[in-house]
C-alpha atoms as a PDB file:
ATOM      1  CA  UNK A   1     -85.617 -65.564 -22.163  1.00  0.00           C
ATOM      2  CA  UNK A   2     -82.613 -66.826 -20.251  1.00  0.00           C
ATOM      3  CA  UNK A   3     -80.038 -64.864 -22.359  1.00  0.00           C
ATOM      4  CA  UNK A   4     -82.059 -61.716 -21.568  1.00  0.00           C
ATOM      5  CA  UNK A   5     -82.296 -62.955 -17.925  1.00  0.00           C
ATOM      6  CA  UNK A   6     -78.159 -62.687 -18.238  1.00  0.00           C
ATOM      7  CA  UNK A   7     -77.889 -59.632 -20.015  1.00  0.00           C
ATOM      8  CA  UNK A   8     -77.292 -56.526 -16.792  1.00  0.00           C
ATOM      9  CA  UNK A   9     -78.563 -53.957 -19.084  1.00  0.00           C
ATOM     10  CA  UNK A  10     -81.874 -55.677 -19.727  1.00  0.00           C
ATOM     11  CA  UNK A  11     -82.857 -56.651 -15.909  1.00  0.00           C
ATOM     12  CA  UNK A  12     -84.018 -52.514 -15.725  1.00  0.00           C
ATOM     13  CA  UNK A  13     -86.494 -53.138 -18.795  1.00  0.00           C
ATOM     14  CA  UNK A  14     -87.727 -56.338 -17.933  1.00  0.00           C
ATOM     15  CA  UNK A  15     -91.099 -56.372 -17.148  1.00  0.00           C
ATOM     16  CA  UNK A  16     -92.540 -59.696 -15.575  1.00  0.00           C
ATOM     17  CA  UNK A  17     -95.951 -61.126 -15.324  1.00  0.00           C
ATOM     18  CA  UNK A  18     -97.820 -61.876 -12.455  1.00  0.00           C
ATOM     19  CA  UNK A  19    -100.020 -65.014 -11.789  1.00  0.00           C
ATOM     20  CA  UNK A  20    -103.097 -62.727 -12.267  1.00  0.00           C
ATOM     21  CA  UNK A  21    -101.950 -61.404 -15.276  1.00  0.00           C
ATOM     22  CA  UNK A  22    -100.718 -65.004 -16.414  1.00  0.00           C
ATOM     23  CA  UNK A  23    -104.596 -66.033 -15.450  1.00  0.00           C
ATOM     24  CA  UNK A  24    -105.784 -63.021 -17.300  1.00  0.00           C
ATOM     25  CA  UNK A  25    -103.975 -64.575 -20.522  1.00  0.00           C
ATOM     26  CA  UNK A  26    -105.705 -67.611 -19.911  1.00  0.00           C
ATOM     27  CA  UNK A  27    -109.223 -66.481 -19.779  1.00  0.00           C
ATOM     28  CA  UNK A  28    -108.379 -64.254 -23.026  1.00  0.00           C
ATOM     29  CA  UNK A  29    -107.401 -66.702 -24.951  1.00  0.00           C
ATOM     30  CA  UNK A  30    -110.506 -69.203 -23.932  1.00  0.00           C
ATOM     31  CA  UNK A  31    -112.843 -66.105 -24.474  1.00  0.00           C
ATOM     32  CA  UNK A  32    -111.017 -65.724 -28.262  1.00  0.00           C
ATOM     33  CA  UNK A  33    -111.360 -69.568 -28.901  1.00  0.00           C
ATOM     34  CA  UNK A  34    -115.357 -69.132 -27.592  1.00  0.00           C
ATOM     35  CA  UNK A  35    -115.702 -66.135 -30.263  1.00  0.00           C
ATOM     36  CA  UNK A  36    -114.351 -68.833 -32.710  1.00  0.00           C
ATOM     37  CA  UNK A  37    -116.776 -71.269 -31.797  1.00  0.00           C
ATOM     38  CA  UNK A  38    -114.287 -73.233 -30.958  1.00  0.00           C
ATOM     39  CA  UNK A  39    -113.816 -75.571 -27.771  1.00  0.00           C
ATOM     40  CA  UNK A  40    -109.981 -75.999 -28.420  1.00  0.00           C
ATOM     41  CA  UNK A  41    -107.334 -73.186 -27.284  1.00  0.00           C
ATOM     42  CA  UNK A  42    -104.910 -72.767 -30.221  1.00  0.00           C
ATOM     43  CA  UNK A  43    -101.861 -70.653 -30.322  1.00  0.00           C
ATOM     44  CA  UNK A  44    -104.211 -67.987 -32.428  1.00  0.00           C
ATOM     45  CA  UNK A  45    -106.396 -67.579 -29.513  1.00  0.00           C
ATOM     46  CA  UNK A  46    -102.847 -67.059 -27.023  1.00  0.00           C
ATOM     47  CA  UNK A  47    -101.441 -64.791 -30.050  1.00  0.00           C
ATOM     48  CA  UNK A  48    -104.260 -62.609 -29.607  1.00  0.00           C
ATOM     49  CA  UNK A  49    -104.792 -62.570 -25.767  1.00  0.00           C
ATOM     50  CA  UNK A  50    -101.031 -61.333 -25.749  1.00  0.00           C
ATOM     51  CA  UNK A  51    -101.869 -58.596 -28.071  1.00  0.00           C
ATOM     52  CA  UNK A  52    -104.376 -57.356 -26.391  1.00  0.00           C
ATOM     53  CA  UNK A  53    -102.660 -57.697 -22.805  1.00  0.00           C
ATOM     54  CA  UNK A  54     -99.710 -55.431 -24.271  1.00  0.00           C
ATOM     55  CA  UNK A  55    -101.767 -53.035 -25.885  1.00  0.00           C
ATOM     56  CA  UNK A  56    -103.414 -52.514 -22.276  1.00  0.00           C
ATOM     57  CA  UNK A  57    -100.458 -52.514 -21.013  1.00  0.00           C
ATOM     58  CA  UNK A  58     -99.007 -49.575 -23.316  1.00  0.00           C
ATOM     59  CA  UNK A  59    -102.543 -47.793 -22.983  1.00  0.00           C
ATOM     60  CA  UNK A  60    -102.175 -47.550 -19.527  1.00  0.00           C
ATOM     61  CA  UNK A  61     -98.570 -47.274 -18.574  1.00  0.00           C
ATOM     62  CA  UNK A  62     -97.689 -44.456 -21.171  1.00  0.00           C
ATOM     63  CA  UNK A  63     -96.327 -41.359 -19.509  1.00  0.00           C
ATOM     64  CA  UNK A  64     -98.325 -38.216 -21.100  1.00  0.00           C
ATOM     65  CA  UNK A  65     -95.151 -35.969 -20.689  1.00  0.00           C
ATOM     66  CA  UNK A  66     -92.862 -38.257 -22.302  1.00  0.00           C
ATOM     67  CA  UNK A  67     -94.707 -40.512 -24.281  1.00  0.00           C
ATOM     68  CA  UNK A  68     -92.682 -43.708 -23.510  1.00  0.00           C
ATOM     69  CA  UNK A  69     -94.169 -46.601 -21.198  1.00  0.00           C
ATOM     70  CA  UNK A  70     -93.550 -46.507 -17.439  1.00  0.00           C
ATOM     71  CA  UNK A  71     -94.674 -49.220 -15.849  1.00  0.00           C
ATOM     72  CA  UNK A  72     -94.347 -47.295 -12.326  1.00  0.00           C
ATOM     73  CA  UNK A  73     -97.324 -45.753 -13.812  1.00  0.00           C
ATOM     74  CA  UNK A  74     -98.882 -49.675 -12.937  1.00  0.00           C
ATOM     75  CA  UNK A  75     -96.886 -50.551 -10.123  1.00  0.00           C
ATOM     76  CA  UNK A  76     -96.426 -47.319  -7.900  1.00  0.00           C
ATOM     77  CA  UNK A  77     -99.485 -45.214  -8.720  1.00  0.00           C
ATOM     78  CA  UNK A  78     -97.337 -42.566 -10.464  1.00  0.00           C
ATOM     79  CA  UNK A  79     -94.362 -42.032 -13.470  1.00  0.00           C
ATOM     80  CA  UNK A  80     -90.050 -41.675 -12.886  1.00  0.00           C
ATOM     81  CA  UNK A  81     -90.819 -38.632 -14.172  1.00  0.00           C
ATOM     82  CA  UNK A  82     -93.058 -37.363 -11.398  1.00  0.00           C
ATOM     83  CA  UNK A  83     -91.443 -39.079  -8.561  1.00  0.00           C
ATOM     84  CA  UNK A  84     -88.081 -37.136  -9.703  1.00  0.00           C
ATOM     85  CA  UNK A  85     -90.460 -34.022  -9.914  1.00  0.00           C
ATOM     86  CA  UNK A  86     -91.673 -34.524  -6.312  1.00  0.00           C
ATOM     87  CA  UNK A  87     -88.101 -35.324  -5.269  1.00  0.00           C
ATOM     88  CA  UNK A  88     -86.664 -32.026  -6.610  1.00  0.00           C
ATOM     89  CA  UNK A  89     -89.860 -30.122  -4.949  1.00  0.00           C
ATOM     90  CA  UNK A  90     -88.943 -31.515  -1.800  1.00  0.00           C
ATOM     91  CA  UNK A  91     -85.429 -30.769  -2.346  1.00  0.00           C
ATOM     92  CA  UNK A  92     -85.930 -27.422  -3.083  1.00  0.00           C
ATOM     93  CA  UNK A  93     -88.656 -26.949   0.035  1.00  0.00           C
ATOM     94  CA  UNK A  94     -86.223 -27.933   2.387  1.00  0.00           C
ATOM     95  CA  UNK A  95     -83.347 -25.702   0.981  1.00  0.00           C
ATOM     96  CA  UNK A  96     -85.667 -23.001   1.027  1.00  0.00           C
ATOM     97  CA  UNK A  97     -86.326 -23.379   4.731  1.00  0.00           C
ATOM     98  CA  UNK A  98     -82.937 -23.978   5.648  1.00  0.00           C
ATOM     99  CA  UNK A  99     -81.878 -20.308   4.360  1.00  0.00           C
ATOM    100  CA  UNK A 100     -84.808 -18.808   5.853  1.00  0.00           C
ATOM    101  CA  UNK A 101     -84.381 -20.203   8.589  1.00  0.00           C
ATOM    102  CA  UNK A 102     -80.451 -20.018   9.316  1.00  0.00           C
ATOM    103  CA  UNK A 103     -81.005 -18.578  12.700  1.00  0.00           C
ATOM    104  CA  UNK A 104     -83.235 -20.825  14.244  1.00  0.00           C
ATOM    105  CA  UNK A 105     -86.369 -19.321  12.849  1.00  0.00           C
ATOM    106  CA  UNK A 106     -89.162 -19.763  11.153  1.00  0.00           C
ATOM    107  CA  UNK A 107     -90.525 -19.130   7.939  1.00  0.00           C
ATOM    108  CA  UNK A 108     -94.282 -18.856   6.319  1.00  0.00           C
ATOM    109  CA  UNK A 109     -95.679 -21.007   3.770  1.00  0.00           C
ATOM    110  CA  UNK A 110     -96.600 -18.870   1.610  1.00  0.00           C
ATOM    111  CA  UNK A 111     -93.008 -17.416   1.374  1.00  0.00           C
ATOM    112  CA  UNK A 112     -91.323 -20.446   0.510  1.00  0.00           C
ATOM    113  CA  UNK A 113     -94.295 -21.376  -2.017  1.00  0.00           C
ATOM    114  CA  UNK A 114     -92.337 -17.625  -3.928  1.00  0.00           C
ATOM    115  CA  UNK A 115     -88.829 -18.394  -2.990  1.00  0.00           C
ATOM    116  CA  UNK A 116     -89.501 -22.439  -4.156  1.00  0.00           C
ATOM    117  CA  UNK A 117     -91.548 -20.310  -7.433  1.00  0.00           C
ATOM    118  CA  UNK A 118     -89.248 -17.896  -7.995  1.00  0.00           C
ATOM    119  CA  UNK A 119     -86.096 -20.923  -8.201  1.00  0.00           C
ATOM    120  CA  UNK A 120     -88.524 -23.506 -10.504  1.00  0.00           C
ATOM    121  CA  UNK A 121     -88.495 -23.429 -14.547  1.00  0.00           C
ATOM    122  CA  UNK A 122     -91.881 -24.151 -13.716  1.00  0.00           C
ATOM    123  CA  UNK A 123     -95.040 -23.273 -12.277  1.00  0.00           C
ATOM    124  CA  UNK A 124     -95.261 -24.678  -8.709  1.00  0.00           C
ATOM    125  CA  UNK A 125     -98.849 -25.346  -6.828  1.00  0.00           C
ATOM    126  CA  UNK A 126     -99.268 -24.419  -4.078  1.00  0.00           C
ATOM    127  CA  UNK A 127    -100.448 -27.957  -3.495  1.00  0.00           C
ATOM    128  CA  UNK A 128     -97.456 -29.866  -4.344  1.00  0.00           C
ATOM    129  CA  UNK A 129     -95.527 -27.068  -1.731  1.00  0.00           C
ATOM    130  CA  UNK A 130     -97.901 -28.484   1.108  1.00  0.00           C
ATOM    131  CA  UNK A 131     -98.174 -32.262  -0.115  1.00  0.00           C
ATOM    132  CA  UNK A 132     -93.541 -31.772   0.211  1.00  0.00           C
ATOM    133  CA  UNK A 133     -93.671 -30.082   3.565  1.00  0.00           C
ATOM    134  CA  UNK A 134     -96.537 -32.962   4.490  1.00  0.00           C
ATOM    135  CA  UNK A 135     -93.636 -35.708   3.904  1.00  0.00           C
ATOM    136  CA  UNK A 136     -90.991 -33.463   5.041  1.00  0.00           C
ATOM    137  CA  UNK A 137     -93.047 -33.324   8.369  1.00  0.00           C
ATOM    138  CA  UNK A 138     -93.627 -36.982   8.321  1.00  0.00           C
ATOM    139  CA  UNK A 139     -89.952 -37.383   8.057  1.00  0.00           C
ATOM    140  CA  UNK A 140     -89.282 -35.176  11.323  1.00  0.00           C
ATOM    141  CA  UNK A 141     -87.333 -32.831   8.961  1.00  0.00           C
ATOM    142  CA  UNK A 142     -89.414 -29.666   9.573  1.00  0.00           C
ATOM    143  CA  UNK A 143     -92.203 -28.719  11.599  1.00  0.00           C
ATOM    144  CA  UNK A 144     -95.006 -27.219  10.665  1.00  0.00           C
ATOM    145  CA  UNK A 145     -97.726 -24.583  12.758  1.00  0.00           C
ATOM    146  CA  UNK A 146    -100.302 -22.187  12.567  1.00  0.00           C
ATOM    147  CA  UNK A 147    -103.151 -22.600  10.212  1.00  0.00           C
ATOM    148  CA  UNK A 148    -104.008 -20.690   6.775  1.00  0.00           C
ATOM    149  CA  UNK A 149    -102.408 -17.352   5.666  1.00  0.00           C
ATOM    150  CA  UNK A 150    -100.128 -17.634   8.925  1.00  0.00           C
ATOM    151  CA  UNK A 151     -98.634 -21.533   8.477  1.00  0.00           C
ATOM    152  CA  UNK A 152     -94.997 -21.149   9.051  1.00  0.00           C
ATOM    153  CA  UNK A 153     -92.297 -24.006   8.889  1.00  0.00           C
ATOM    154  CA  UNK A 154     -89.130 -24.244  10.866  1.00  0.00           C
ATOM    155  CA  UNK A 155     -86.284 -26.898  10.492  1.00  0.00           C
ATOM    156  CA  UNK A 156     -86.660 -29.441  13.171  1.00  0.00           C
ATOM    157  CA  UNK A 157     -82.732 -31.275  12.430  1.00  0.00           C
ATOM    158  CA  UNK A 158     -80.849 -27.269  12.072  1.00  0.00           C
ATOM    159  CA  UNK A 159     -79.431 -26.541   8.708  1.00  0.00           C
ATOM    160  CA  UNK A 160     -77.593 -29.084   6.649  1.00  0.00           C
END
């Protein structure tokens, strides 16, 4: 544990245990020993409270796009690969408004939503267009008025 501790490389992979998780073990194992009939914890009972822990673990932290384990799937709500997919959105929104906007403008949602389309490899929501310009907003990077078919967007810091 120490070497791996040492190793650079490995401090990106690690994945480390809380005291509710180290609790959780616990009360597995006691539970497997009770199954047993058994009023003595042996290293059985831990073998198979691990098990089970990393299987939940894997169950629940596998990314359905990729297939591998992200554990930001546990620890931040979502996977790399979406946060990189919002980042990109956003990154895209805001380039979008900047060359619509140029002159001080303003530009409609529902035009960047095409433009932000028409750039993608993929199918972009109209959604994940509004939940980017709601952080973008939040950011003071753009401002956003009007309400339905008529939103429009303007850059609030001029173009980059």
């Amino acid at each position: 544990m120490r070497a791996l501790g040492a190793d650079l490389r490995a401090a990106e992979r690690r994945i480390t245990a809380t005291t509710r998780q180290l609790e959780s073990m616990i009360r597995l194992s006691e539970a497997h020993a009770k199954m047993r009939l058994s009023p003595v914890v042996e290293a059985s009972d831990v073998q198979e409270a691990s098990r089970l822990i990393r299987s939940a673990i894997k169950a629940a932290a596998t990314d359905a796009r990729t297939g591998l384990i992200d554990m930001g799937l546990l620890t931040e709500g979502g996977s790399a690969g979406e946060r990189k997919r919002k980042e990109d959105l956003r990154r895209a929104v805001l380039e979008t408004v900047d060359e619509g906007c140029r002159m001080g403008g303003s530009m409609r949602v529902s035009e960047i939503l095409r433009k932000v389309g028409e750039g993608s490899g993929e199918a972009v929501e109209s959604a994940e267009v509004n939940e980017a310009l709601r952080a973008l907003e939040m950011e003071g990077r753009v401002q956003v008025s009007g309400e339905g078919a008529r939103r429009s967007v303007r850059r609030v810091t001029g173009v980059a």
